[in-house]
C-alpha atoms as a PDB file:
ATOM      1  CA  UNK A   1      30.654 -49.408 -75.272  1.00  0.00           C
ATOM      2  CA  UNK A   2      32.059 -46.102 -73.741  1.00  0.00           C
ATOM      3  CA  UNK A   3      31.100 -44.114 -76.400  1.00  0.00           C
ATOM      4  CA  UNK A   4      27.852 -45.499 -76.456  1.00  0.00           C
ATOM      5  CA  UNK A   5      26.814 -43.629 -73.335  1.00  0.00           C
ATOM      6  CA  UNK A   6      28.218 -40.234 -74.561  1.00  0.00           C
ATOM      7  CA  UNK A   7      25.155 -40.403 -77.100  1.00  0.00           C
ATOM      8  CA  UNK A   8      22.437 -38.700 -74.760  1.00  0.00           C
ATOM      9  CA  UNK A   9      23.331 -35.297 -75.251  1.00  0.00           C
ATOM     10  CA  UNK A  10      20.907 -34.501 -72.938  1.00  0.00           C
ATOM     11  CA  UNK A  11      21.988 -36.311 -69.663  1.00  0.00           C
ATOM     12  CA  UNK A  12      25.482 -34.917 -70.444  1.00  0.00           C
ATOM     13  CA  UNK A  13      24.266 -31.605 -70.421  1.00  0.00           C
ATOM     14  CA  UNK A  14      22.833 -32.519 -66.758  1.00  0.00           C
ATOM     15  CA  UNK A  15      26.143 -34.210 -65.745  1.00  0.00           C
ATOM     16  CA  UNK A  16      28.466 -31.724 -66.846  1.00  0.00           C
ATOM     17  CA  UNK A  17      27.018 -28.152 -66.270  1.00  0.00           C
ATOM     18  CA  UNK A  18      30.112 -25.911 -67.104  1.00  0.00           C
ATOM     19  CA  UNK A  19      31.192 -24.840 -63.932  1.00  0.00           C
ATOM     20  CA  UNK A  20      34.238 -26.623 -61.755  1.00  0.00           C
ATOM     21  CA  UNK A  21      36.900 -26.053 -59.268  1.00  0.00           C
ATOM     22  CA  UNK A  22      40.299 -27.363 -58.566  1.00  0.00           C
ATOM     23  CA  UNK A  23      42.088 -26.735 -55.484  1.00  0.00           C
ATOM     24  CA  UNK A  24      45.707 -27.854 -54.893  1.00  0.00           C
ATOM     25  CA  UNK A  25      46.150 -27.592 -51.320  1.00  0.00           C
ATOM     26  CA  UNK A  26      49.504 -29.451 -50.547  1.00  0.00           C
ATOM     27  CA  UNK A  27      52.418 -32.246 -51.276  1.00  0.00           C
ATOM     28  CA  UNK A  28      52.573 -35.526 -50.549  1.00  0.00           C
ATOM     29  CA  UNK A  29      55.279 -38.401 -51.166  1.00  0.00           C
ATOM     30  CA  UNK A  30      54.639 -42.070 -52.258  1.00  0.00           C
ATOM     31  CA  UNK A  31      57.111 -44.871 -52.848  1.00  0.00           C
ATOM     32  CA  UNK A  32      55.876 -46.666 -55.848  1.00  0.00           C
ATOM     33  CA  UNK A  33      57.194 -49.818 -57.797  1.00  0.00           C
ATOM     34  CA  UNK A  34      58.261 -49.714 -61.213  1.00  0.00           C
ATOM     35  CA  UNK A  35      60.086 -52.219 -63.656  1.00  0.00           C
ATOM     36  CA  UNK A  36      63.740 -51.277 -65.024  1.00  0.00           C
ATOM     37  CA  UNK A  37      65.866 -53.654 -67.021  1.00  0.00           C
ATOM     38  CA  UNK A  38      69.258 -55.162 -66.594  1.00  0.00           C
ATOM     39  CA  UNK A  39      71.489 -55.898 -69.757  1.00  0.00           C
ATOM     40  CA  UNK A  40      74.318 -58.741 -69.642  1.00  0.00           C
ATOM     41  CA  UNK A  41      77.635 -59.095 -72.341  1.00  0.00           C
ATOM     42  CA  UNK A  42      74.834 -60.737 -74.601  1.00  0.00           C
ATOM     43  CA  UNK A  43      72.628 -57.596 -73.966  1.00  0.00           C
ATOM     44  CA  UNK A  44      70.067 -59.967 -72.845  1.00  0.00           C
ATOM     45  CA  UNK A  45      67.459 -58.023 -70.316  1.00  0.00           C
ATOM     46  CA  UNK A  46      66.779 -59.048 -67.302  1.00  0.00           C
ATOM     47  CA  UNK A  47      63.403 -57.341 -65.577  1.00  0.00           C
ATOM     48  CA  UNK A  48      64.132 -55.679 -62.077  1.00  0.00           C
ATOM     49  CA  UNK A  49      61.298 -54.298 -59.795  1.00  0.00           C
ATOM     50  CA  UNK A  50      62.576 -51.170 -58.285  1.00  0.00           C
ATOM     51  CA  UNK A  51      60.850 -48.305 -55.850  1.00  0.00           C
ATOM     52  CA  UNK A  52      61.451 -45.122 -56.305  1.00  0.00           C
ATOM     53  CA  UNK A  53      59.644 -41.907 -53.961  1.00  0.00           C
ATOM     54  CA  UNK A  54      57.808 -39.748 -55.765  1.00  0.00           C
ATOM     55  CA  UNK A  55      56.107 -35.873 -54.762  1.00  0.00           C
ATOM     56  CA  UNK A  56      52.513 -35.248 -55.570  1.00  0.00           C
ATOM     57  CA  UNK A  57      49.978 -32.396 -55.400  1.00  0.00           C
ATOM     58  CA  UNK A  58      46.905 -33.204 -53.559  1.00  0.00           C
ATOM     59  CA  UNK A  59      44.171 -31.601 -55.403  1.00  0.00           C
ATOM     60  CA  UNK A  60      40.239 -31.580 -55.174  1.00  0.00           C
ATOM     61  CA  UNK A  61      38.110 -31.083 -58.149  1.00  0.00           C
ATOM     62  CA  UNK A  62      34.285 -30.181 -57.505  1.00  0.00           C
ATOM     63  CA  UNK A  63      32.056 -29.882 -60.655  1.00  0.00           C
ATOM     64  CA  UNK A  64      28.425 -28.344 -60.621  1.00  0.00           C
ATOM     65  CA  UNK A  65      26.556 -31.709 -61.541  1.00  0.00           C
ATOM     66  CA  UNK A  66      23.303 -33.912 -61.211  1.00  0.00           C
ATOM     67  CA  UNK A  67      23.571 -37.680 -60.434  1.00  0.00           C
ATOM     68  CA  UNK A  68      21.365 -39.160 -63.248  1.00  0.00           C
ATOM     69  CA  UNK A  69      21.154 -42.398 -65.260  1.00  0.00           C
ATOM     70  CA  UNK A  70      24.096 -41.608 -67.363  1.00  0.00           C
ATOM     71  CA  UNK A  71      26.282 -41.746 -64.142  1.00  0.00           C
ATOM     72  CA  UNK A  72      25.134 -44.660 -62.696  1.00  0.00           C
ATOM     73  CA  UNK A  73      25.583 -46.274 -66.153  1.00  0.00           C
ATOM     74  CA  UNK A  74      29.394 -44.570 -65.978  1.00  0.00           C
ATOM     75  CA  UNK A  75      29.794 -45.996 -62.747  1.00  0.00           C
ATOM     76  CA  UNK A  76      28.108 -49.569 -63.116  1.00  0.00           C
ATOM     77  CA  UNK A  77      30.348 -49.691 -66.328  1.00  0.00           C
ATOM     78  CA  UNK A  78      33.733 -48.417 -64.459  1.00  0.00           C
ATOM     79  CA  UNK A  79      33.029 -51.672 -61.782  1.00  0.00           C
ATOM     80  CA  UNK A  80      32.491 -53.868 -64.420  1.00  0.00           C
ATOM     81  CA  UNK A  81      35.608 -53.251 -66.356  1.00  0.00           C
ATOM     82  CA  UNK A  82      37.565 -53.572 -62.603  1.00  0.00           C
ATOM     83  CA  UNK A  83      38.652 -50.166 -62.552  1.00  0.00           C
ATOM     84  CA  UNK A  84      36.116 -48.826 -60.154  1.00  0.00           C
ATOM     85  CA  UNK A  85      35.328 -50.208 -57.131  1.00  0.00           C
ATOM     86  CA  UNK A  86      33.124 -48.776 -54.386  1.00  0.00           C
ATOM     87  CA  UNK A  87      34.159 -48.097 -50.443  1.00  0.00           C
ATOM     88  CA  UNK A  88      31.166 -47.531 -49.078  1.00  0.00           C
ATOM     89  CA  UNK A  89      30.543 -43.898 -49.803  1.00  0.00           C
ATOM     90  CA  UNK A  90      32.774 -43.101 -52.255  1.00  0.00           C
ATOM     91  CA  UNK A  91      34.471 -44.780 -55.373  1.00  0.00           C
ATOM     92  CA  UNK A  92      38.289 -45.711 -56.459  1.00  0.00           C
ATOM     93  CA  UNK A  93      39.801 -45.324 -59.437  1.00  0.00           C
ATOM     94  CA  UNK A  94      42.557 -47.658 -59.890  1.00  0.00           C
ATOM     95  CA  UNK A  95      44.599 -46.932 -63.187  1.00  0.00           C
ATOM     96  CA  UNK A  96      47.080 -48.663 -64.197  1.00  0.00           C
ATOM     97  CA  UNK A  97      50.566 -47.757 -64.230  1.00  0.00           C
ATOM     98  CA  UNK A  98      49.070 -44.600 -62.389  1.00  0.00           C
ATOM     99  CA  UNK A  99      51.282 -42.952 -59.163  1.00  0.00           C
ATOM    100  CA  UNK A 100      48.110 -42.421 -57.234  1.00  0.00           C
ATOM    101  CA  UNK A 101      45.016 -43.267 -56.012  1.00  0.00           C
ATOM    102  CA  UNK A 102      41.520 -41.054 -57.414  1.00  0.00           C
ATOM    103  CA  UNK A 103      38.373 -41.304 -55.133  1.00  0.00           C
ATOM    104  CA  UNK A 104      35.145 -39.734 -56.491  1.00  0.00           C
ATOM    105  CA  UNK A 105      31.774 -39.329 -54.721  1.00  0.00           C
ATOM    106  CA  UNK A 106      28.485 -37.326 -55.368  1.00  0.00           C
ATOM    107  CA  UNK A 107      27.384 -35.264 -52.908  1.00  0.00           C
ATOM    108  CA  UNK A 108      24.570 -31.773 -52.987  1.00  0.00           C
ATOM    109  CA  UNK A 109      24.468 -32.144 -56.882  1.00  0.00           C
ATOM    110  CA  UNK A 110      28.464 -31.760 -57.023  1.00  0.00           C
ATOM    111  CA  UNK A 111      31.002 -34.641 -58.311  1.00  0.00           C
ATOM    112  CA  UNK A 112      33.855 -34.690 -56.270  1.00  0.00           C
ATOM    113  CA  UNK A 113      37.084 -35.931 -57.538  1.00  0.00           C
ATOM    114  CA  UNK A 114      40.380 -35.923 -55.050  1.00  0.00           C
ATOM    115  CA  UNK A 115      43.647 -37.869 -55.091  1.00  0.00           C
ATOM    116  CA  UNK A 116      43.254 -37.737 -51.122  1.00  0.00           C
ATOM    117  CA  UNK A 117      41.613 -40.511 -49.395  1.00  0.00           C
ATOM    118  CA  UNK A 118      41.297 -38.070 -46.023  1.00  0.00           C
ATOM    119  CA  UNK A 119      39.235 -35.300 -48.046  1.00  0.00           C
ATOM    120  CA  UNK A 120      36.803 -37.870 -49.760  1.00  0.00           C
ATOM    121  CA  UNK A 121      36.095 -39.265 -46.546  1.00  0.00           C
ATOM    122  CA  UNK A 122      35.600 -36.113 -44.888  1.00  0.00           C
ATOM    123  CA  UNK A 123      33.001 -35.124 -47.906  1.00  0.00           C
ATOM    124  CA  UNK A 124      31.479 -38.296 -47.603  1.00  0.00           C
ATOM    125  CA  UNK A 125      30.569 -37.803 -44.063  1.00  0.00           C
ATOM    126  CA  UNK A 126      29.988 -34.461 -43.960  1.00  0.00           C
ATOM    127  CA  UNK A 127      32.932 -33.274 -41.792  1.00  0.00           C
ATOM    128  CA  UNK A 128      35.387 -31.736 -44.603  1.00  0.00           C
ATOM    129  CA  UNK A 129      35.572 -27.842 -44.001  1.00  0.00           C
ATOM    130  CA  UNK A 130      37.489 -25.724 -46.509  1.00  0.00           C
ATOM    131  CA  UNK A 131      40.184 -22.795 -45.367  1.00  0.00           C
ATOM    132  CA  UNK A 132      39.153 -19.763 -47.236  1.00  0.00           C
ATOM    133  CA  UNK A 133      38.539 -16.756 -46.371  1.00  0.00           C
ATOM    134  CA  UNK A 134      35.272 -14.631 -46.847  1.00  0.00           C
ATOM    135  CA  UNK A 135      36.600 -12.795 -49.481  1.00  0.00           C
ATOM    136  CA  UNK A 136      38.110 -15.607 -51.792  1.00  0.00           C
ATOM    137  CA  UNK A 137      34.927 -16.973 -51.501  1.00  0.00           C
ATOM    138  CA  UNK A 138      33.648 -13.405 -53.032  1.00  0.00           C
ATOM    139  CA  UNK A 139      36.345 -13.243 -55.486  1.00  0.00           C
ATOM    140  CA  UNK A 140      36.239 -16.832 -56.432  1.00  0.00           C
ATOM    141  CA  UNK A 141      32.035 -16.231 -57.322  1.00  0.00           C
ATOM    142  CA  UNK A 142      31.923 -13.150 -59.184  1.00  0.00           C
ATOM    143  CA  UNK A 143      33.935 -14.009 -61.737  1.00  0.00           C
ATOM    144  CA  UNK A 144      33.433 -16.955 -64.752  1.00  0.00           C
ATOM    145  CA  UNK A 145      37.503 -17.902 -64.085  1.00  0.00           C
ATOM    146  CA  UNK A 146      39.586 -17.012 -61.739  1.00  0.00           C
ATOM    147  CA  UNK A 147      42.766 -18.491 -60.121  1.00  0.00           C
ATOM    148  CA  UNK A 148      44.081 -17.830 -56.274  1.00  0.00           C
ATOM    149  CA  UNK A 149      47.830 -19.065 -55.427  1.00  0.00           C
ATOM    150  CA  UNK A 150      49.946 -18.247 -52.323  1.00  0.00           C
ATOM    151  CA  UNK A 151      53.560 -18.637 -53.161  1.00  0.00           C
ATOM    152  CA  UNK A 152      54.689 -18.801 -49.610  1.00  0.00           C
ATOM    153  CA  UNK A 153      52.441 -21.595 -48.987  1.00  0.00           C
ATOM    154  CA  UNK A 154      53.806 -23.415 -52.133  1.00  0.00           C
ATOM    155  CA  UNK A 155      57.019 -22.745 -50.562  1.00  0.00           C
ATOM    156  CA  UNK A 156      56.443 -24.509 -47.178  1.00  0.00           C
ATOM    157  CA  UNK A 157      54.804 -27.005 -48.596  1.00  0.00           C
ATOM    158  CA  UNK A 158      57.876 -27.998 -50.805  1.00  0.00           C
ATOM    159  CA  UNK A 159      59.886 -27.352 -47.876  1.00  0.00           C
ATOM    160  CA  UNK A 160      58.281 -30.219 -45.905  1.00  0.00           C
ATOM    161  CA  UNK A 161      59.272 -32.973 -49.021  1.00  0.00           C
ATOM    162  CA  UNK A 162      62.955 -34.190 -50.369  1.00  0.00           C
ATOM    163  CA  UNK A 163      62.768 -31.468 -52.945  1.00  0.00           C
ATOM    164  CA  UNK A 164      62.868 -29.091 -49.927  1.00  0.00           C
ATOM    165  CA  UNK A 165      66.571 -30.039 -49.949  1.00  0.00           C
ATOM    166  CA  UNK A 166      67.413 -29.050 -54.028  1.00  0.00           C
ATOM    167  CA  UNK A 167      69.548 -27.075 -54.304  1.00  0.00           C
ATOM    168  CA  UNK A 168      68.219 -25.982 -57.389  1.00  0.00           C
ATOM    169  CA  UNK A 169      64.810 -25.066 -56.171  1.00  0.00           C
ATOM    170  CA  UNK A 170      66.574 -22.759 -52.977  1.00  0.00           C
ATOM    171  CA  UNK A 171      66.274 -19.811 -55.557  1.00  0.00           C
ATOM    172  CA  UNK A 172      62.825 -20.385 -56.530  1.00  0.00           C
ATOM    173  CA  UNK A 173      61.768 -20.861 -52.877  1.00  0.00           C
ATOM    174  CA  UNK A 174      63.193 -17.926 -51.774  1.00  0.00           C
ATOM    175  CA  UNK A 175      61.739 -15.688 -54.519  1.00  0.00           C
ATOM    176  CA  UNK A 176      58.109 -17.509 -53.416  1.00  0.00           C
ATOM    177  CA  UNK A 177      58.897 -16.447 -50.032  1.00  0.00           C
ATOM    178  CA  UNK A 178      59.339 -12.700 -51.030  1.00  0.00           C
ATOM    179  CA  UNK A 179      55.767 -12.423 -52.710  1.00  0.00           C
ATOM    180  CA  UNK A 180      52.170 -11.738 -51.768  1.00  0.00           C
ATOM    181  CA  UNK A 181      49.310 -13.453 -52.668  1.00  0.00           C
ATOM    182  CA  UNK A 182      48.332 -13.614 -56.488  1.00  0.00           C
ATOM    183  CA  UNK A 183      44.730 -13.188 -58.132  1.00  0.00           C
ATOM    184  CA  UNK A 184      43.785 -13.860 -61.841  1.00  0.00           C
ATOM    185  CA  UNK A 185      40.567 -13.192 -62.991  1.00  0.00           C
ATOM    186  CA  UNK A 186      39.479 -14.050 -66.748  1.00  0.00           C
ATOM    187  CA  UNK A 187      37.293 -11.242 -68.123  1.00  0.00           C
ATOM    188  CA  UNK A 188      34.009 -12.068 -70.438  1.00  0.00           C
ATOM    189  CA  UNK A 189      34.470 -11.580 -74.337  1.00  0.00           C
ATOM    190  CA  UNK A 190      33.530  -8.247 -75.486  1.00  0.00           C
ATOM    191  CA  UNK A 191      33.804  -7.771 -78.994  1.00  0.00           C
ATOM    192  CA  UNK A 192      35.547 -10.593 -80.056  1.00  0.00           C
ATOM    193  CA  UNK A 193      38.257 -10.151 -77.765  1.00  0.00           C
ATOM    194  CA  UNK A 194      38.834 -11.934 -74.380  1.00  0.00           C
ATOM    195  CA  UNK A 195      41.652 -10.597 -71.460  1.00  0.00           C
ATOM    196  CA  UNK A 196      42.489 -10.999 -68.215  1.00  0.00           C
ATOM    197  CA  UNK A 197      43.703  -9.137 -64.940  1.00  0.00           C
ATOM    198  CA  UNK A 198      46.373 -10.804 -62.348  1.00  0.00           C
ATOM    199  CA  UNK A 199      47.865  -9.061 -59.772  1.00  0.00           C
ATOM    200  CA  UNK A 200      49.935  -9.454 -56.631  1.00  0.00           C
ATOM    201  CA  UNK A 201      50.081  -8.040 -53.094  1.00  0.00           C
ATOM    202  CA  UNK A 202      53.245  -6.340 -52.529  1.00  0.00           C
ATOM    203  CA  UNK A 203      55.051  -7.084 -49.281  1.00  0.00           C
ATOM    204  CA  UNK A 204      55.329  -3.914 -46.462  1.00  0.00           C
ATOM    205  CA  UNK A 205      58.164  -2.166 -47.205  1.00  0.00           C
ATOM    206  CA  UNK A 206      58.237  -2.062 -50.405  1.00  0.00           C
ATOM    207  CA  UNK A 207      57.708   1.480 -51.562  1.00  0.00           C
ATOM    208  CA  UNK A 208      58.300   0.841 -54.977  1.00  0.00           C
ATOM    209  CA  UNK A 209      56.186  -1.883 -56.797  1.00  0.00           C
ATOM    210  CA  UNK A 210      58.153  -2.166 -60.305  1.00  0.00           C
ATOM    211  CA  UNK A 211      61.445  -2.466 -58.853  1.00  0.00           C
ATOM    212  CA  UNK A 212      59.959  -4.921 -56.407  1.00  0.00           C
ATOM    213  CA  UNK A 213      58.915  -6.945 -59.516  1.00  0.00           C
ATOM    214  CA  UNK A 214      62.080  -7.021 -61.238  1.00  0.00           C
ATOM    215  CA  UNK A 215      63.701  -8.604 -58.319  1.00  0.00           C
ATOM    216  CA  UNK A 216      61.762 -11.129 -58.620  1.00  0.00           C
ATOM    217  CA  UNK A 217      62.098 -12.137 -61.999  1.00  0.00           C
ATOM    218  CA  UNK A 218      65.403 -11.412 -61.948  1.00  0.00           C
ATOM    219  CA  UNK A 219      65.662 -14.143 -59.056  1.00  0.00           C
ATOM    220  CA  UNK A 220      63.284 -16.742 -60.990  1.00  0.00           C
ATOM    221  CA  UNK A 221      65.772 -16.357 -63.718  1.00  0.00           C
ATOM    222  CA  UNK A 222      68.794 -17.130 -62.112  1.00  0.00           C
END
């Protein structure tokens, strides 16, 4: 029945344009439920519900697309089927077995798909505003691919959670703490060949970039 739909080439071409986003923009934790087993002399199982907390990204994907028949069909098919279900302006995804919640909606010709029920609801209504700069923005739209992180905002965000507390992440954080912003930017195919540029902004003080550099792999290492 799925695979049914996929047949109108054309209507996919209108649903799925080529162009998308993801943004990760922070960690969240979740206690979920999960069966484990229990063995006796006889090694006879017993089932045992258990919780255990778990750390997520929150993440927002937007893809360039156009509502059309195809969708609705996607959609009407999704509710039938019990794993979609509709709140008001936006839809849930409930898989099962899955750690989290997915909400999609449609909004200015662009499918929005977020593990955050704040951000769909803020999209829904109009009232979601990105943090980004002017020149992201720039960077982000004159180039086919490109990737932005900020390593010291991966570090505070891990920093709020339990795995703020590893000991075996202390390293890493620190290292993320050290470095600048980071930019990746894939170039297009010229002769056959494809390549890309990333670089980083070096904190003030450091006079030297390459030594600056192999402290930090040096402490990723460790």
């Amino acid at each position: 029945e799925f695979l049914s739909f996929l047949l109108d080439e054309e209507a996919i071409a209108k649903m799925v344009k080529g162009d998308a986003m993801v943004l990760f923009n922070g960690l969240f934790q979740q206690e979920t439920t999960y069966t484990d087993y229990t063995f006796d002399d006889d090694f006879k199982s017993t089932e045992v519900k258990k919780t255990k907390t778990e750390t997520l990204p929150h993440f927002l994907m937007m893809v360039s697309s156009e509502e059309n028949n195809l969708v609705r069909k996607l959609v009407n098919y999704g509710v039938q089927k019990s794993v979609v279900k509709l709140q008001g302006a936006y839809y849930e995804i409930e898989i099962p077995k899955s750690p989290m919640r997915l909400f999609f909606t449609y909004k200015d010709d662009i499918f929005f798909l977020t593990n955050s029920i704040e951000s769909i609801q803020q999209i829904s209504n109009g009232s979601f505003k990105a943090n980004i700069s002017k020149q992201e923005k720039k960077f982000l739209g004159n180039h086919n691919f490109t990737m932005y992180i900020n390593p010291k905002n991966i570090s505070g965000e891990i920093a709020k959670t339990d795995l703020g507390a590893t000991e075996s992440l202390a390293d890493m954080m620190n290292v993320f703490n050290k470095m600048g912003p980071v930019r990746v930017k894939v170039n297009p195919v010229k002769n056959n060949i494809s390549s890309a540029d990333m670089w980083m902004e070096v904190p003030a003080g450091n006079t030297n970039s390459l030594t600056f550099f192999f402290d930090l792999f040096e402490g990723l290492i460790k």
